[in-house]
N, C-alpha and C. Protein backbone atom coordinates (compact mmCIF):
# COMPACT_ATOMS: atom_id res chain seq x y z
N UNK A 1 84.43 112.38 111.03
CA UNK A 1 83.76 111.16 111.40
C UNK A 1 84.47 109.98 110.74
N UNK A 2 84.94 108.77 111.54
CA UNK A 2 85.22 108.06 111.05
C UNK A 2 84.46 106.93 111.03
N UNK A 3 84.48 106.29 109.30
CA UNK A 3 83.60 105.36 109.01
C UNK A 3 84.13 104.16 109.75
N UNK A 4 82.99 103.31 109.90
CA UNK A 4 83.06 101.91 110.36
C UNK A 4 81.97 101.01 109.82
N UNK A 5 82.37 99.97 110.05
CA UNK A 5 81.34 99.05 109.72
C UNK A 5 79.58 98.97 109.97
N UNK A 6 79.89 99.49 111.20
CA UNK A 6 78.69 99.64 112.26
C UNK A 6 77.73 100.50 111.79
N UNK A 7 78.82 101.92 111.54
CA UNK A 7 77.79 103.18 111.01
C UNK A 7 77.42 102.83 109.80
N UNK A 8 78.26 102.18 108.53
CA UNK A 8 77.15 102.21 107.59
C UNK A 8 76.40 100.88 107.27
N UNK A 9 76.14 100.13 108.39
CA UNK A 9 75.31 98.72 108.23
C UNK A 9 74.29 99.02 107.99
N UNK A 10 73.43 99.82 108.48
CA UNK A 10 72.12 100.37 107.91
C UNK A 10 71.94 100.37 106.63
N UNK A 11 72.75 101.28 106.10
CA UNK A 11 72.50 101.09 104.34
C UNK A 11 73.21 100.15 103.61
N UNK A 12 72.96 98.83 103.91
CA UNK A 12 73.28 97.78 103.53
C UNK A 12 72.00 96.68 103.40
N UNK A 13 71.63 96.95 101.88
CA UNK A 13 70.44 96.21 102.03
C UNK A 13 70.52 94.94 101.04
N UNK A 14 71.42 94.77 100.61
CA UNK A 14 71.75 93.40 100.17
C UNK A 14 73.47 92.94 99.97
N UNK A 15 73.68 91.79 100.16
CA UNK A 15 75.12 91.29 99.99
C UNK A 15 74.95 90.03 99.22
N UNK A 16 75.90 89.88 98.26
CA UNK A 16 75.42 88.87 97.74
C UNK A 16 77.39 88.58 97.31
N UNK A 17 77.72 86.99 97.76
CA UNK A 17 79.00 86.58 97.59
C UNK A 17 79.52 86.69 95.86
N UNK A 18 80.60 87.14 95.04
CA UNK A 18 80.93 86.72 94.24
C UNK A 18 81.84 85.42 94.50
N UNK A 19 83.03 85.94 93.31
CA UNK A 19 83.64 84.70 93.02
C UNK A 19 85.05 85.87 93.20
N UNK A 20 86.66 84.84 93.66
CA UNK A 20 87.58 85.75 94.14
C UNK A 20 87.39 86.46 95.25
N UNK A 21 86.63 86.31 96.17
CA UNK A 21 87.23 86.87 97.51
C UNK A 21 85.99 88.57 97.32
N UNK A 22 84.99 88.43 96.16
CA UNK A 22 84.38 89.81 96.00
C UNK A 22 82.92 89.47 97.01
N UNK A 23 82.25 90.65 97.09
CA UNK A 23 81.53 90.78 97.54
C UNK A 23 80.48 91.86 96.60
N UNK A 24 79.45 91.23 96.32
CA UNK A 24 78.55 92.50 95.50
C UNK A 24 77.49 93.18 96.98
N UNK A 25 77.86 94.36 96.62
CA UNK A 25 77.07 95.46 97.57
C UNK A 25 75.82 96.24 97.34
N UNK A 26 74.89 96.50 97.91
CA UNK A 26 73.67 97.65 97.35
C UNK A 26 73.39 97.98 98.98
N UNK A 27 73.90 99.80 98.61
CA UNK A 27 73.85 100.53 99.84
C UNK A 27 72.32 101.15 99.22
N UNK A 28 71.24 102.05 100.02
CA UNK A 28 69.80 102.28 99.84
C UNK A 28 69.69 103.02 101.35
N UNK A 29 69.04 104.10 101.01
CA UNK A 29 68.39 105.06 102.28
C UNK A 29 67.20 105.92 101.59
N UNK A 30 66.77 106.19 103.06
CA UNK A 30 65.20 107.15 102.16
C UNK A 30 66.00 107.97 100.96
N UNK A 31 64.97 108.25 100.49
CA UNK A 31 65.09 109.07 99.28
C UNK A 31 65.46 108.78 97.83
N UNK A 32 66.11 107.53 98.18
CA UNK A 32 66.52 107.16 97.10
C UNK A 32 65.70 106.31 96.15
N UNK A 33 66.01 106.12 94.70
CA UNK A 33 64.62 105.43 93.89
C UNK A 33 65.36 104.34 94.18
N UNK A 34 66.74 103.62 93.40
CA UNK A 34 66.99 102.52 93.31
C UNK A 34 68.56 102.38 94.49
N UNK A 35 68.92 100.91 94.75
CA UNK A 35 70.24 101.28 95.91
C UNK A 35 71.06 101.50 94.93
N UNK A 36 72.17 102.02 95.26
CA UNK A 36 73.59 102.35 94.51
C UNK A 36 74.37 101.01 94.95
N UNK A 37 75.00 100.00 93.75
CA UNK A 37 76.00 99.21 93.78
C UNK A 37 77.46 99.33 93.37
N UNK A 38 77.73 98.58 94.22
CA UNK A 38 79.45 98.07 94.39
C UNK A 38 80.13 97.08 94.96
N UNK A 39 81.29 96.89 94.88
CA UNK A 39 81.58 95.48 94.96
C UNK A 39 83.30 95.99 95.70
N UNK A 40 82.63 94.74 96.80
CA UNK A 40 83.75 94.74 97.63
C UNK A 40 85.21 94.12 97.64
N UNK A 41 86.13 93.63 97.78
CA UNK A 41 87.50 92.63 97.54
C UNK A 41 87.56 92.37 98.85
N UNK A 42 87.91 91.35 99.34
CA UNK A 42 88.25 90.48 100.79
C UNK A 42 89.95 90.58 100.35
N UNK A 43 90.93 91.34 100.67
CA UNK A 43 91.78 91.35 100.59
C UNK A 43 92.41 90.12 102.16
N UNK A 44 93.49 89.58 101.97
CA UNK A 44 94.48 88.95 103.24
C UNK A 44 94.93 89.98 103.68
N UNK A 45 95.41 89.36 105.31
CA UNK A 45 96.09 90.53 105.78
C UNK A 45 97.84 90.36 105.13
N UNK A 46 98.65 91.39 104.98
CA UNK A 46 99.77 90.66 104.78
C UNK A 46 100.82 89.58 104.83
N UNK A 47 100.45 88.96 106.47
CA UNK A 47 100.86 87.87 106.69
C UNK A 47 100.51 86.85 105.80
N UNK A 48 99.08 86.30 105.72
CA UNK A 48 98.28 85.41 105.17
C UNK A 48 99.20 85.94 103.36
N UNK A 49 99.02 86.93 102.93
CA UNK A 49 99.45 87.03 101.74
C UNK A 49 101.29 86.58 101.16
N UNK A 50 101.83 86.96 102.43
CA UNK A 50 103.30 86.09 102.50
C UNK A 50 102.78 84.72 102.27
N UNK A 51 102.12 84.17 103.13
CA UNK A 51 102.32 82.67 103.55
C UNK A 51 101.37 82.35 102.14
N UNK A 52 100.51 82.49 101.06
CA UNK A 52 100.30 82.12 100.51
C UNK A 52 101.14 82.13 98.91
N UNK A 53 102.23 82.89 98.61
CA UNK A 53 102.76 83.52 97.78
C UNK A 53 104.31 82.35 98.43
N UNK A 54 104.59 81.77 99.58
CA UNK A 54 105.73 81.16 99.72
C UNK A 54 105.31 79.73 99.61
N UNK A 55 103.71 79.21 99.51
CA UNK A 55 103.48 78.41 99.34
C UNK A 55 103.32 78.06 97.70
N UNK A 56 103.37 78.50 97.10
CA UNK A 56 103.11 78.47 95.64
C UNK A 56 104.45 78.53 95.66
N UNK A 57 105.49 78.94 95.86
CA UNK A 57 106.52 79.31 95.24
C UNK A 57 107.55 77.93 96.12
N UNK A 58 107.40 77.86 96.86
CA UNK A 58 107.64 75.75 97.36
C UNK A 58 107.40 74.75 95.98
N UNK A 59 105.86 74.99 96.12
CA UNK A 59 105.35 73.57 95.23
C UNK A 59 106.06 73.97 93.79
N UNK A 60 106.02 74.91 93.26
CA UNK A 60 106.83 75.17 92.28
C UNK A 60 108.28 75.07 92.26
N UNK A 61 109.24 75.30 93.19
CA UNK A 61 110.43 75.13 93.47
C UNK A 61 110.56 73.24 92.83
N UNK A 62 109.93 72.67 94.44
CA UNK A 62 109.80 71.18 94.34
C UNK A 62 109.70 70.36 92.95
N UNK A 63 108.60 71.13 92.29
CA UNK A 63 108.22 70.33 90.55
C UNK A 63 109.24 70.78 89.99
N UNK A 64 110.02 71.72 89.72
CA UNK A 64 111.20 72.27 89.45
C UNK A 64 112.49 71.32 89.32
N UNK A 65 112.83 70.51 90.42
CA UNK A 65 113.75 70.22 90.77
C UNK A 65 113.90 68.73 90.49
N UNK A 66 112.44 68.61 90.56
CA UNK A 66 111.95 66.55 89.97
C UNK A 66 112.08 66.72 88.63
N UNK A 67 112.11 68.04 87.82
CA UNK A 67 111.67 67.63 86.45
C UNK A 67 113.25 67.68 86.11
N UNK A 68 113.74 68.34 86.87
CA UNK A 68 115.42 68.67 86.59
C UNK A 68 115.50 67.26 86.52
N UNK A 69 115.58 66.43 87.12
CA UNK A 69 116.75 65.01 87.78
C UNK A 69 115.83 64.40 86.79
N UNK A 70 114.95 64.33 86.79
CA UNK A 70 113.82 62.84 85.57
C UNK A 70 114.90 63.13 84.44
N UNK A 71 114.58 64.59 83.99
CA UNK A 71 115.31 65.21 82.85
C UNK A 71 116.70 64.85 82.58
N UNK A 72 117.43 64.73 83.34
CA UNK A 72 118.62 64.18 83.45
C UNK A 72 118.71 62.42 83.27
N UNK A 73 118.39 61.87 83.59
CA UNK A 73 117.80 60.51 83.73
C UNK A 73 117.36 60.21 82.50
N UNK A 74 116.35 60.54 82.00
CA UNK A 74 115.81 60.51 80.67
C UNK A 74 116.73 60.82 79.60
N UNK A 75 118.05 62.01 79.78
CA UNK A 75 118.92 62.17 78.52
C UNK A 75 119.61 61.67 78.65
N UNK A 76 120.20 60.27 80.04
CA UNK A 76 121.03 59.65 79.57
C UNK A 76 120.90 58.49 78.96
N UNK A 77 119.20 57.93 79.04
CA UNK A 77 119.12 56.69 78.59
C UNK A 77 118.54 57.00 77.44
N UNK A 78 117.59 58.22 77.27
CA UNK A 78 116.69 58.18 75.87
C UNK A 78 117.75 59.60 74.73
N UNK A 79 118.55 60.37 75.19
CA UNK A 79 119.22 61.06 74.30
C UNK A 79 118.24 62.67 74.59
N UNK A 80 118.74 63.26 73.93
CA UNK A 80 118.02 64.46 73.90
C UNK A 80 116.29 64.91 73.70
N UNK A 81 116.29 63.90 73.00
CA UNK A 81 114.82 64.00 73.06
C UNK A 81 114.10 63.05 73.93
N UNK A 82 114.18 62.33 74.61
CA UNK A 82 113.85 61.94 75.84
C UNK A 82 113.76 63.26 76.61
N UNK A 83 115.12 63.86 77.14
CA UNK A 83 115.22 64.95 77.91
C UNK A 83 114.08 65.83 77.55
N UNK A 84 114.25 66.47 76.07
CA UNK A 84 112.69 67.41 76.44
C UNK A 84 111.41 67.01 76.27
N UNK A 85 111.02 66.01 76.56
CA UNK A 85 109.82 65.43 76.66
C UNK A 85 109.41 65.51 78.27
N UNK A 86 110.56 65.04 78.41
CA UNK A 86 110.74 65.05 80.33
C UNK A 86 110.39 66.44 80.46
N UNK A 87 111.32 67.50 80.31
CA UNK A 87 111.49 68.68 80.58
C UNK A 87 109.89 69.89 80.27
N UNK A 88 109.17 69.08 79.29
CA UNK A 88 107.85 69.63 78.47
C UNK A 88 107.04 69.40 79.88
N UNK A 89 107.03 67.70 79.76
CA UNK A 89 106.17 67.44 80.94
C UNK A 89 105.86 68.18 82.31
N UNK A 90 107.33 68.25 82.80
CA UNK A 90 107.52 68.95 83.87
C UNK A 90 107.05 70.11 84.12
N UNK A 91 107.28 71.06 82.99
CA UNK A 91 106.68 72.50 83.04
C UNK A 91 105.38 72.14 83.28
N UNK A 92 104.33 71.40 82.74
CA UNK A 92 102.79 71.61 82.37
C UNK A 92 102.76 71.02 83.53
N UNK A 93 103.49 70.16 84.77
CA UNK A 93 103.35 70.06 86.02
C UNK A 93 103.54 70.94 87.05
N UNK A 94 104.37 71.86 86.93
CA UNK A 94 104.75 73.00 87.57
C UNK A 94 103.66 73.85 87.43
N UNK A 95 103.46 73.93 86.65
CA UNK A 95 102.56 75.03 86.60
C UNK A 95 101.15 74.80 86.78
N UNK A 96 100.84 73.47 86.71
CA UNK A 96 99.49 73.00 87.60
C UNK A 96 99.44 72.82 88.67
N UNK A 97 101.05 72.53 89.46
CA UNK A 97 101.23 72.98 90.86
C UNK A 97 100.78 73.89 91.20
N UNK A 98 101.45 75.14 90.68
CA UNK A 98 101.42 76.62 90.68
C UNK A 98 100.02 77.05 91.74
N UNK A 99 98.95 76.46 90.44
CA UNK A 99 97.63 76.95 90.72
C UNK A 99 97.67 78.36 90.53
N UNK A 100 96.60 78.68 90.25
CA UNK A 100 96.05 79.74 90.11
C UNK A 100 96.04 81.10 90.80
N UNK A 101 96.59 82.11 90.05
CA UNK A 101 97.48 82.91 90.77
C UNK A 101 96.85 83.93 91.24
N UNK A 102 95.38 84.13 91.25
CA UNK A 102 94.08 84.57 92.23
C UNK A 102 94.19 83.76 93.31
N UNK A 103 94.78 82.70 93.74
CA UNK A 103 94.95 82.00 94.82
C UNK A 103 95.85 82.98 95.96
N UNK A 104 96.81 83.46 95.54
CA UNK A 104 97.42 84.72 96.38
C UNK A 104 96.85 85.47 97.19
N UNK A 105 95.66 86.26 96.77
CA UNK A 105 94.32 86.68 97.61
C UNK A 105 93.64 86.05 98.07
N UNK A 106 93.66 84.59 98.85
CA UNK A 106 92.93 83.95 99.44
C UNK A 106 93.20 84.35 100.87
N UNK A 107 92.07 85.27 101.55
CA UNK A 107 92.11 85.07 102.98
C UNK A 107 91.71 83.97 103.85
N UNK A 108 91.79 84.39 105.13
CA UNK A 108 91.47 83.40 105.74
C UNK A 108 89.65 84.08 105.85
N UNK A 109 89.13 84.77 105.45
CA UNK A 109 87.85 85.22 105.09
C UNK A 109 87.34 85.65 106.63
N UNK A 110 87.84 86.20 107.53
CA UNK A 110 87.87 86.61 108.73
C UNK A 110 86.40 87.37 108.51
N UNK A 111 85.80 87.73 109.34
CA UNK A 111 84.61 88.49 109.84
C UNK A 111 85.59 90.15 109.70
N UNK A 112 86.60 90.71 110.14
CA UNK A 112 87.11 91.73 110.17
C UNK A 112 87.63 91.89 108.81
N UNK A 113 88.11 91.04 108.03
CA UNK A 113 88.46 91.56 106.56
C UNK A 113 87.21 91.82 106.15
N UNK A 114 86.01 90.83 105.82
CA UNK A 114 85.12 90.91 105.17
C UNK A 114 84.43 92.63 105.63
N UNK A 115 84.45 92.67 106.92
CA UNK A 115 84.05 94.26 107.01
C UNK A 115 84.63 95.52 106.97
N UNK A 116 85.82 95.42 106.92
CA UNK A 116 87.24 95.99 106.22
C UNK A 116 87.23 96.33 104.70
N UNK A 117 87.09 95.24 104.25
CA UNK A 117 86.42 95.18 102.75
C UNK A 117 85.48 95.84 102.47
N UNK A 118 83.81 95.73 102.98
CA UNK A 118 82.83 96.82 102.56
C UNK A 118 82.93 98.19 103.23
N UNK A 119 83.58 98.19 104.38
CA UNK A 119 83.99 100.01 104.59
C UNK A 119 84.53 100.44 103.67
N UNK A 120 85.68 99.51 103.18
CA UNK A 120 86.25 100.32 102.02
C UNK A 120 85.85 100.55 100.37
N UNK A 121 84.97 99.41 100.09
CA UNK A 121 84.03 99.50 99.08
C UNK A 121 82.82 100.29 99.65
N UNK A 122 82.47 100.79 100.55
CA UNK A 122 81.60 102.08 100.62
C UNK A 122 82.15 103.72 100.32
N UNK A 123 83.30 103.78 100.59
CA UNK A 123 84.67 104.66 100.53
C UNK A 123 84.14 105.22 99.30
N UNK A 124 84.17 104.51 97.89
CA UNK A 124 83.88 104.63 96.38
C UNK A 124 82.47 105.25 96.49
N UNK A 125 81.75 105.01 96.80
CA UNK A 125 79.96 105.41 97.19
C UNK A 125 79.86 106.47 98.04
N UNK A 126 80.25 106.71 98.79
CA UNK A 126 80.11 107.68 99.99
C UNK A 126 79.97 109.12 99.83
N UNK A 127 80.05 109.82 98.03
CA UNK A 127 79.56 110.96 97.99
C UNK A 127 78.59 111.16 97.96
N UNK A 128 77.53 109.94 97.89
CA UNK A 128 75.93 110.16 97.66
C UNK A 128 75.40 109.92 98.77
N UNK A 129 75.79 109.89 100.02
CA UNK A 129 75.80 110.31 101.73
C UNK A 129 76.21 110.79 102.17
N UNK A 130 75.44 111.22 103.26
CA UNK A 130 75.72 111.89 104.72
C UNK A 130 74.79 111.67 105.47
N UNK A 131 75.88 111.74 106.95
CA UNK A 131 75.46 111.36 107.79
C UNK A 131 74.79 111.97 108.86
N UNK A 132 73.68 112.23 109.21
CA UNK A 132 73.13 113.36 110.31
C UNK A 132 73.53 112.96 111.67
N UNK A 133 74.28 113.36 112.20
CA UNK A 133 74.79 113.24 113.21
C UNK A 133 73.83 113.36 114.83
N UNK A 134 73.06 113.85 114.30
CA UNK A 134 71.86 114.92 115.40
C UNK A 134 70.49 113.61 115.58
N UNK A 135 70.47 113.62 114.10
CA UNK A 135 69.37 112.49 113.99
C UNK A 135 69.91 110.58 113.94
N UNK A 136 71.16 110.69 113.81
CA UNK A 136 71.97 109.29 113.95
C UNK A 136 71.07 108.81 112.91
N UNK A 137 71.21 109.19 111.69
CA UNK A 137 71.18 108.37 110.68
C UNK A 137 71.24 108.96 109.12
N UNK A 138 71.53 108.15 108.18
CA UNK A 138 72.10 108.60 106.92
C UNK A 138 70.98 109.20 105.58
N UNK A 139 71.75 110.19 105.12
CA UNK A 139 70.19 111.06 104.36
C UNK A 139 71.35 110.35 102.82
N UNK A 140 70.61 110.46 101.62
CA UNK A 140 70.74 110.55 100.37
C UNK A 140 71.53 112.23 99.56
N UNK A 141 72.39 112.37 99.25
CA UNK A 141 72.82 113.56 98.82
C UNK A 141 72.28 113.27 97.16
N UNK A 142 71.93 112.70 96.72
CA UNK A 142 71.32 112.74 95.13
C UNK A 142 71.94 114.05 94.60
């Protein structure tokens, strides 16, 4: 049997958004006292994960290349220490370019990742079910 979204929506009795692209989960069917939790990741599809990983790595290039020439500029009129003042600056600009490198996993938060995501954060859970096939619906293996 292959899982899908569909089949285990039923035991999905709460979703609640984190922070990073997570998802907190509580799957619950008869029998059970309390739901079993887990937590999902909204992964990008690869594309989206290129294009966000060449965008960081631009804006960083770019601050890169301004701090070069200021830097240059600065050691000919202020001497060496001009230059690494320039050069100090620059880094703590680059790297606020950068942003935050959980930014990489930013999808475009598609309806198909997000359920991509809890199939596969059910994956981790799924020994404490089964599925009755006869009766089309899911028992508790406790």
């Amino acid at each position: 049997m292959e899982l899908t979204y569909e089949l285990i929506k039923p035991l999905i009795v709460k979703e609640e958004p984190g922070e990073n692209n997570m998802i907190k989960l509580f799957f619950h069917t008869e029998g059970m006292e309390k739901p079993i939790e887990t937590v999902a990741v909204v992964v990008p599809d690869q594309d989206q994960l290129m294009k966000n990983a060449m965008k960081m790595a631009g804006m960083a290039a770019g601050a890169s290349m301004a701090t070069s020439a200021l830097a240059n500029m600065a050691g000919g009129a202020l001497g060496s220490m001009g230059s690494q003042a320039v050069n100090m600056a620059g880094s703590a600009m680059a790297s606020q370019m950068m942003g935050n490198p959980a930014d990489l996993l930013k999808g475009s938060g598609s309806e198909a990742e997000r359920q991509a995501a809890i199939v596969n954060a059910f994956r981790g859970v799924a020994q404490f079910f089964e599925y009755d096939e006869a009766g089309k619906k899911w028992r508790y293996k406790g």
